[in-house]
Protein backbone atom coordinates (compact mmCIF):
# COMPACT_ATOMS: atom_id res chain seq x y z
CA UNK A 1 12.49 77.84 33.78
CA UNK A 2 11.43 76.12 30.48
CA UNK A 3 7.69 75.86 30.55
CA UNK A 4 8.23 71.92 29.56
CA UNK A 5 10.30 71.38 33.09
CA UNK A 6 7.09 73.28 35.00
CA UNK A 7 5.14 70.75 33.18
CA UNK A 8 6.81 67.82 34.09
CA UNK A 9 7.15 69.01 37.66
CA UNK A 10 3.14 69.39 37.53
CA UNK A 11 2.70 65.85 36.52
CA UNK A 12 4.88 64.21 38.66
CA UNK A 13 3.76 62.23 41.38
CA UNK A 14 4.83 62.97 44.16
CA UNK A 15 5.04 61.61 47.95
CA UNK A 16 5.65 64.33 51.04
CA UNK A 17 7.13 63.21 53.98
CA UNK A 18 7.83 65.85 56.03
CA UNK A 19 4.19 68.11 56.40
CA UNK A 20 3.55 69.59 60.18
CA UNK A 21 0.06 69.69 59.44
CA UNK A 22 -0.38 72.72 62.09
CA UNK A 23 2.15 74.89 59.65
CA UNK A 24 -0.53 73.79 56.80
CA UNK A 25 -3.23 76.87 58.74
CA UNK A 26 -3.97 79.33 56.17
CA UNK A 27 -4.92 82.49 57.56
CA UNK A 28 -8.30 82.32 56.02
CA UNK A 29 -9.22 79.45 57.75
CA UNK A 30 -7.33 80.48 60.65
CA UNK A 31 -9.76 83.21 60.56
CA UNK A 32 -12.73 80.81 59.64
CA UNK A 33 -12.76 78.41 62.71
CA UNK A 34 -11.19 81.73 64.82
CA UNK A 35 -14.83 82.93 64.32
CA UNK A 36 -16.21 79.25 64.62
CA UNK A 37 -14.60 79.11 68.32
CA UNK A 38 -15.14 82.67 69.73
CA UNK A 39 -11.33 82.94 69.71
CA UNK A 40 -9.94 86.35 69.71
CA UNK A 41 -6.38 86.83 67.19
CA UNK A 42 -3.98 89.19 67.85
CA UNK A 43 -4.15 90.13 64.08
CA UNK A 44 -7.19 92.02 62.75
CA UNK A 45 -7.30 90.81 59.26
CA UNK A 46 -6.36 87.97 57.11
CA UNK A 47 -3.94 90.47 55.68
CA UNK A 48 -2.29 91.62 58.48
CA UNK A 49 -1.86 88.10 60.03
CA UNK A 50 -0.24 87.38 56.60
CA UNK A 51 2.06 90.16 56.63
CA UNK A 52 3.27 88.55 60.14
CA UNK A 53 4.63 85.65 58.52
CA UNK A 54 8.35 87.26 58.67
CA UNK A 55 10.93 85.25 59.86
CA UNK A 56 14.50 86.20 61.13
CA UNK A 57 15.21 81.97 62.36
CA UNK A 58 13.10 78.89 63.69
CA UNK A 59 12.09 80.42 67.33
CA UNK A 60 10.41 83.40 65.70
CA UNK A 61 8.46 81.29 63.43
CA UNK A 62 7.63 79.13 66.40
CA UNK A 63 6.25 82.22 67.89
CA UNK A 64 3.44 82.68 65.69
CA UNK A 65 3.17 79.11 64.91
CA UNK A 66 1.93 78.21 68.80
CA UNK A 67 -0.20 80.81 68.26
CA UNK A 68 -1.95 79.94 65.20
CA UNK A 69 -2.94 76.71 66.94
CA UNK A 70 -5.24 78.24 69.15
CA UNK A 71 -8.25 77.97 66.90
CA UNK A 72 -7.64 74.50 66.56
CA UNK A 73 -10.50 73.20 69.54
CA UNK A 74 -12.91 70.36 68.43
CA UNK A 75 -12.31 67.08 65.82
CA UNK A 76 -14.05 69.30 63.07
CA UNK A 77 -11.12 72.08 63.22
CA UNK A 78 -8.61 68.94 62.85
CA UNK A 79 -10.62 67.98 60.11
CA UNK A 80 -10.76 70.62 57.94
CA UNK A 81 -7.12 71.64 58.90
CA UNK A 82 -6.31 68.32 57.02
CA UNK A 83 -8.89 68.54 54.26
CA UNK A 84 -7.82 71.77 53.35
CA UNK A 85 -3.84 70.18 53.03
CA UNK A 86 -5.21 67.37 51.48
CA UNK A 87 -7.16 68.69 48.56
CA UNK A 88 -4.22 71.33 47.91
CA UNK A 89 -1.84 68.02 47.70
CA UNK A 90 -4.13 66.68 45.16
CA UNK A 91 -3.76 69.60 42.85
CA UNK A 92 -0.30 69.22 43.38
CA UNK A 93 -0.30 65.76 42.15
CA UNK A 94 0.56 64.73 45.64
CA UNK A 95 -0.59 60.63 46.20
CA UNK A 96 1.11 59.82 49.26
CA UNK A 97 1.27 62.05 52.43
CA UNK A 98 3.19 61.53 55.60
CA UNK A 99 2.16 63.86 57.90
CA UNK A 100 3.23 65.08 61.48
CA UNK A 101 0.81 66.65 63.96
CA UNK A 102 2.11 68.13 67.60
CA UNK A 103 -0.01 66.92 70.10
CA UNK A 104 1.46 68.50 72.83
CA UNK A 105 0.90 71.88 71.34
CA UNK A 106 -2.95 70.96 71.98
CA UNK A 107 -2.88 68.84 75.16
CA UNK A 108 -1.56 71.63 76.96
CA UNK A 109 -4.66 73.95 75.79
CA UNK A 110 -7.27 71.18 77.06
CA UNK A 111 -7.83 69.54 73.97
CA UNK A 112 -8.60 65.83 73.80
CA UNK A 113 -5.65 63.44 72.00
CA UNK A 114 -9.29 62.21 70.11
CA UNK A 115 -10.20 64.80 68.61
CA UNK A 116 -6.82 65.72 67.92
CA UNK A 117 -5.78 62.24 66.21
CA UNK A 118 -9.57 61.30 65.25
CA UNK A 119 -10.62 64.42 63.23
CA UNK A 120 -7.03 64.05 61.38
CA UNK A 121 -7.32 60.05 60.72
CA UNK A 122 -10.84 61.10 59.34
CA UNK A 123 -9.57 63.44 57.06
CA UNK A 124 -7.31 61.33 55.84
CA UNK A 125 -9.19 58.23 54.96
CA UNK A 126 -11.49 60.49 53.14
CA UNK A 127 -8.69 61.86 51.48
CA UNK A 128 -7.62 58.01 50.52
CA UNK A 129 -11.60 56.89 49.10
CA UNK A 130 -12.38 60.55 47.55
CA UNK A 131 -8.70 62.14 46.18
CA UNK A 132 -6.87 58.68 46.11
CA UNK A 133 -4.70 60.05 48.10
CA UNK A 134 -2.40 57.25 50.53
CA UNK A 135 -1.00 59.01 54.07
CA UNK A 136 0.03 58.40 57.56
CA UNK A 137 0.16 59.96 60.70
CA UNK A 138 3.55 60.66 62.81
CA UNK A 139 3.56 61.59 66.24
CA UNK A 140 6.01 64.67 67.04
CA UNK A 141 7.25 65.21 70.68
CA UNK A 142 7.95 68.97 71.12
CA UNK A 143 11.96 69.12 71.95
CA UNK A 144 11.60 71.94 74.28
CA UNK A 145 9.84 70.44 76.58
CA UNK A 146 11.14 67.49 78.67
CA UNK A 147 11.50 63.89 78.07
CA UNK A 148 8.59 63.33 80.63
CA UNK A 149 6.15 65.42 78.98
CA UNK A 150 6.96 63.08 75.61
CA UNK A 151 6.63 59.75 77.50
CA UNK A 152 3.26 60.64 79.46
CA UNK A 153 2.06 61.56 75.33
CA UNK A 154 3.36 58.61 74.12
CA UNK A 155 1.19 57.25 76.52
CA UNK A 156 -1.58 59.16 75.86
CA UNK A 157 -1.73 57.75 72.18
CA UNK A 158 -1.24 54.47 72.82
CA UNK A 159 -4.86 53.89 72.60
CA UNK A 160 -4.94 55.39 69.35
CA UNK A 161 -1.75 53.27 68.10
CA UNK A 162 -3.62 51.93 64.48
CA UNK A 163 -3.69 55.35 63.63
CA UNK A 164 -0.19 56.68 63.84
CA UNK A 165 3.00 55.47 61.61
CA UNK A 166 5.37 56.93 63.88
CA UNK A 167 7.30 59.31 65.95
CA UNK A 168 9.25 62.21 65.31
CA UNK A 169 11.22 65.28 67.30
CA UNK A 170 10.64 68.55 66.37
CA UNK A 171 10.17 72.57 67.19
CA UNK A 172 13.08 74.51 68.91
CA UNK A 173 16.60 72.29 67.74
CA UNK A 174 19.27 74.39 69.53
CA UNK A 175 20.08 73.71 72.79
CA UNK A 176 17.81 70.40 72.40
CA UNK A 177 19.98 67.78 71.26
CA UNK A 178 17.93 64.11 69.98
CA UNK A 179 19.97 62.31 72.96
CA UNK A 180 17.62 64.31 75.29
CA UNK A 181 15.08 62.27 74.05
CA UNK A 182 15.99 58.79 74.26
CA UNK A 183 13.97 57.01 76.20
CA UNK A 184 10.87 57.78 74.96
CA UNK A 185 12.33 56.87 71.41
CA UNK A 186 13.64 53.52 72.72
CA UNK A 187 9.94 52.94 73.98
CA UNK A 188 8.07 53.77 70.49
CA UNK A 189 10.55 51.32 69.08
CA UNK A 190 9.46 48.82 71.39
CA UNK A 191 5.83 49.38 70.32
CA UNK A 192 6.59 49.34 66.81
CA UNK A 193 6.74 52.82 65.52
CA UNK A 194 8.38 54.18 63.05
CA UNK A 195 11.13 56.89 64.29
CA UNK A 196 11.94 60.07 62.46
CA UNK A 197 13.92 63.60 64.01
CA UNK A 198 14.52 66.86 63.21
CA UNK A 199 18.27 67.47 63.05
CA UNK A 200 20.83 69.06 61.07
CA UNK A 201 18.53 72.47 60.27
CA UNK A 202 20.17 75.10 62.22
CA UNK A 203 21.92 72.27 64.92
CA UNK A 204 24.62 70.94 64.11
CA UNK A 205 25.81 67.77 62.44
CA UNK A 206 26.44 65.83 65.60
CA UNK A 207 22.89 65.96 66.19
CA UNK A 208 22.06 64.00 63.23
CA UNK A 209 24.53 61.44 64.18
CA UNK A 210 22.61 61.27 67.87
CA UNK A 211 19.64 60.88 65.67
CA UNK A 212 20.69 57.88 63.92
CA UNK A 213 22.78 56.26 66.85
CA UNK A 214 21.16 57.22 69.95
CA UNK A 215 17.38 57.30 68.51
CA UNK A 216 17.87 54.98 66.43
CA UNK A 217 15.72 57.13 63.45
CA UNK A 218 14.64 55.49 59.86
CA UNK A 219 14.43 58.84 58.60
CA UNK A 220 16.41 62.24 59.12
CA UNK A 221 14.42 65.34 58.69
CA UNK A 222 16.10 68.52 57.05
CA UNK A 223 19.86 67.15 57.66
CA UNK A 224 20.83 70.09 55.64
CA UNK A 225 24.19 70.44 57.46
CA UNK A 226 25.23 67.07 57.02
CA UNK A 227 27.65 68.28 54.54
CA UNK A 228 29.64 69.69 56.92
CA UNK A 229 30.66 66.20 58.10
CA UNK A 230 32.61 63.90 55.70
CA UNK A 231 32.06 60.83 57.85
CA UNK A 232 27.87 61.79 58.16
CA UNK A 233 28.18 62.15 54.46
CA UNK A 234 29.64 58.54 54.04
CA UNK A 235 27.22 57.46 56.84
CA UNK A 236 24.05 58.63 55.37
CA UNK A 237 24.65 57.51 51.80
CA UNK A 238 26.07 53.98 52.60
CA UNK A 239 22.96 53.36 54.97
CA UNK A 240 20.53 54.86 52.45
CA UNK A 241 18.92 57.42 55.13
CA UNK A 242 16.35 59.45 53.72
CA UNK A 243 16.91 63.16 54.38
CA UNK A 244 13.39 64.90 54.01
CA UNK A 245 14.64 68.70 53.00
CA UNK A 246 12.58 71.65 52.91
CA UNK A 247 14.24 73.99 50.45
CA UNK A 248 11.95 76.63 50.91
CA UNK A 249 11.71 76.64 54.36
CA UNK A 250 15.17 76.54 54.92
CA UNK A 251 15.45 79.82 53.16
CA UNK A 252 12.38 81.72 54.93
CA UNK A 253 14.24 80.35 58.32
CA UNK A 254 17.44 82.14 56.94
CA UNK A 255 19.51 78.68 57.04
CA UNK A 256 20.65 79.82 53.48
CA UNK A 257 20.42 83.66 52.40
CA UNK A 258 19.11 82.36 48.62
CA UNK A 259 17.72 79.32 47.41
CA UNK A 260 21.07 79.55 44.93
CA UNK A 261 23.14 78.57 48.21
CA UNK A 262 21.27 75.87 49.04
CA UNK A 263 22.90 72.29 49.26
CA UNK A 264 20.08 70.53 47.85
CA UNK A 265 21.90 69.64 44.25
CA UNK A 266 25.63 69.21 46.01
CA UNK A 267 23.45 66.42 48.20
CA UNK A 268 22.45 64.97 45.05
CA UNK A 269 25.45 65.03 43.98
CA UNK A 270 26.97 63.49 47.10
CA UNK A 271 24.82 60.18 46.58
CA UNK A 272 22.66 61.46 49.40
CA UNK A 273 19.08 60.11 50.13
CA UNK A 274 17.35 63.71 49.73
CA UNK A 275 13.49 64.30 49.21
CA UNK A 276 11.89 67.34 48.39
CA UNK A 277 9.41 68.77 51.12
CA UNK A 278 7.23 71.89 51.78
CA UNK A 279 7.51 71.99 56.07
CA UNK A 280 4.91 74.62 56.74
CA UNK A 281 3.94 75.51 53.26
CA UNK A 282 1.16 78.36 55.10
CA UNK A 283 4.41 80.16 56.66
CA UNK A 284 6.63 79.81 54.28
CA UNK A 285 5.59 80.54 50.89
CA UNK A 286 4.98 77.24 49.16
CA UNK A 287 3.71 73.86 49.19
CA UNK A 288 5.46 71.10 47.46
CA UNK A 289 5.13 71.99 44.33
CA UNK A 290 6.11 75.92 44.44
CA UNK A 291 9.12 73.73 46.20
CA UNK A 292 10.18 71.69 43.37
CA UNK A 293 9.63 74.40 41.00
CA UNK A 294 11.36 76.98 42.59
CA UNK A 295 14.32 74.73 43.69
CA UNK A 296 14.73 73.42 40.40
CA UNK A 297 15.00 76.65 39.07
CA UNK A 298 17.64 78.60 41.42
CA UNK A 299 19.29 74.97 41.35
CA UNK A 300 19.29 74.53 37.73
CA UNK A 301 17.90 70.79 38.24
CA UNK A 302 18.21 68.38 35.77
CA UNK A 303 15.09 65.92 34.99
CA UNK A 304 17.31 63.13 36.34
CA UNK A 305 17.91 64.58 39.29
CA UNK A 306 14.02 65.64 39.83
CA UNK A 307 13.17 61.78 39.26
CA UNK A 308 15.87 61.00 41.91
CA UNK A 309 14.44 63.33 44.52
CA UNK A 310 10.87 61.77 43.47
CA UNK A 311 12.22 57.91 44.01
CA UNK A 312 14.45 58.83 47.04
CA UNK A 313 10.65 60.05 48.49
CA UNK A 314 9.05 56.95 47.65
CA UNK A 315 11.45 54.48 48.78
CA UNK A 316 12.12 56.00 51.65
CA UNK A 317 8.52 56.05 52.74
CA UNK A 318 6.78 53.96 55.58
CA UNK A 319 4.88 52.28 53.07
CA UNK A 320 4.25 48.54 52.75
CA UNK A 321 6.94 47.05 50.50
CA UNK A 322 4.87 45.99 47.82
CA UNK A 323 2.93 49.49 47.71
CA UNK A 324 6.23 51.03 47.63
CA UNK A 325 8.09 49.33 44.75
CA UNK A 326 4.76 49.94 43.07
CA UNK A 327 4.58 53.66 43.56
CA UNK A 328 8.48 53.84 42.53
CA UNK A 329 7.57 52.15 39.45
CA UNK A 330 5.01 54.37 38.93
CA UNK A 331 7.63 57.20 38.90
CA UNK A 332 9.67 55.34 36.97
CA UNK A 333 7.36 55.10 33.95
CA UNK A 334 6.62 59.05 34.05
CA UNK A 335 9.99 60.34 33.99
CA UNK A 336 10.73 57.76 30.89
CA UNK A 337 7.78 58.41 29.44
């Protein structure tokens, strides 16, 4: 790639919207609050637990993923879990972050909902008055577990309800279709959430249309089969539905052999909504920008169409209106500049 596109990618600001904040655990602070906690890894160095991150499809990244969580105990470790995102997104020139967090993942351990949501919203308002920085919090039921288990933690973060955007639907996809799933959507409607899912990564397209038409979702999250579907192609671009893509992670995952077979440009090219996105940039080898950088190269992305992913991002976030046309303006202005 020509060093002037790398440049341009490095100065453009960018918004994330799809971040699990969990998948953000390097191993060296993995390691660091391991030995904070007195918990015990199965790995014996940074190295080695590095090495582990080999993926053959999404259930044996979840594997490791679960596990990783386990030195997340206390508010601090939430913290500094979103710090450490945080100040990387600010090198990466990285001004508005919306970012998911499992809470079931931690419930289940013992841990509190506050220090799960408090040490995160803490982080993040630092983030906001120290990197300038903008971000939210959504709220991601667990799929393989049942549509109880998401209601009674709806419930448990109700109390906590300024703090969180939204809701979202993600971990294990097959077998787990969105319409398993909608009650508890219909209910964080009712409360005034925003609603995001997980669809269309290695399920199929009919679970993106359950997505949209069942839950009722603003946002689709990878949608990378949507393709597939000539009707969910119309759908999707004549609604305007954001489709938060994860290039990199869709390749570590083995959804596409190569970044050159992924449908990221033919998307564009469709008139599709698509953002660029790192996922879990710890596990898979890149955070947004290493994303944008590498895509655009195996991709052979124009600048137009690296301004388009930018202002799809942007006005498809959960931003105020006026804080949004701003921020697309802002874009705007850089890439004609």
């Amino acid at each position: 790639m020509a060093d002037g596109l790398t440049d341009f990618i490095a100065g453009l600001p960018k918004a994330e919207l799809h971040l699990h904040i969990e998948g953000s655990l390097e191993p060296e602070l993995a390691f660091a609050l391991a030995q904070r906690n007195g918990v015990r890894l199965s790995y014996a160095s940074v190295e080695a637990l590095r090495a582990a991150y080999a993926f053959t499809n999404l259930q044996s990244f979840l594997d490791i993923y679960y596990q990783g969580m386990s030195v997340l105990l206390h508010e601090q470790d939430f913290y500094d879990l979103a710090w450490a995102y945080l100040e990387r997104a600010k090198r990466q020139n990285v001004i508005h972050a919306e970012i998911f967090f499992d809470p079931q993942g931690h419930t289940a351990r013992g841990v509190p909902m506050a220090a799960v949501v408090n040490g995160l919203h803490r982080a993040l308002a630092d983030a906001e008055a120290r990197l300038g920085i903008t971000s939210q919090l959504i709220l991601c039921f667990l799929r393989h577990l049942d549509e109880d288990d998401a209601l009674r933690t709806l419930d448990a973060a109700m109390p906590f309800r300024e703090r969180i955007a939204g809701v979202g639907l993600d971990s294990s996809e097959v077998g787990h279709p969105p319409s398993k799933f909608q009650r508890v959507f219909k209910r964080a409607r009712e409360h005034g959430f925003h609603v995001v899912a997980h669809a269309g990564e290695e399920g199929p397209p009919e679970y993106i249309w359950e997505a949209l038409d069942v839950l009722g979702v603003e946002r689709i999250d990878h949608g990378v089969r949507a393709l597939e579907d000539k009707a969910l192609v119309r759908r999707l671009r004549d609604d305007r539905i954001p489709l938060t893509v994860c290039p990199l992670s869709n390749v570590k995952l083995r959804v596409f052999d190569t970044l050159h077979k992924h449908p990221l440009r033919a998307m564009l090219e469709n008139g599709l909504a698509a953002t660029v996105n790192s996922d879990d940039p710890a596990y898979f080898g890149g955070y947004i920008g290493e994303n944008f950088i590498e895509t655009a190269q195996a991709l052979d992305l124009t600048k137009r169409q690296l301004h388009e992913l930018t202002r799809n991002a942007f006005a498809g976030s959960f931003l105020a209106d006026d804080a949004r046309r701003d921020l697309v303006a802002r874009v705007d202005r850089y890439c004609a500049g």
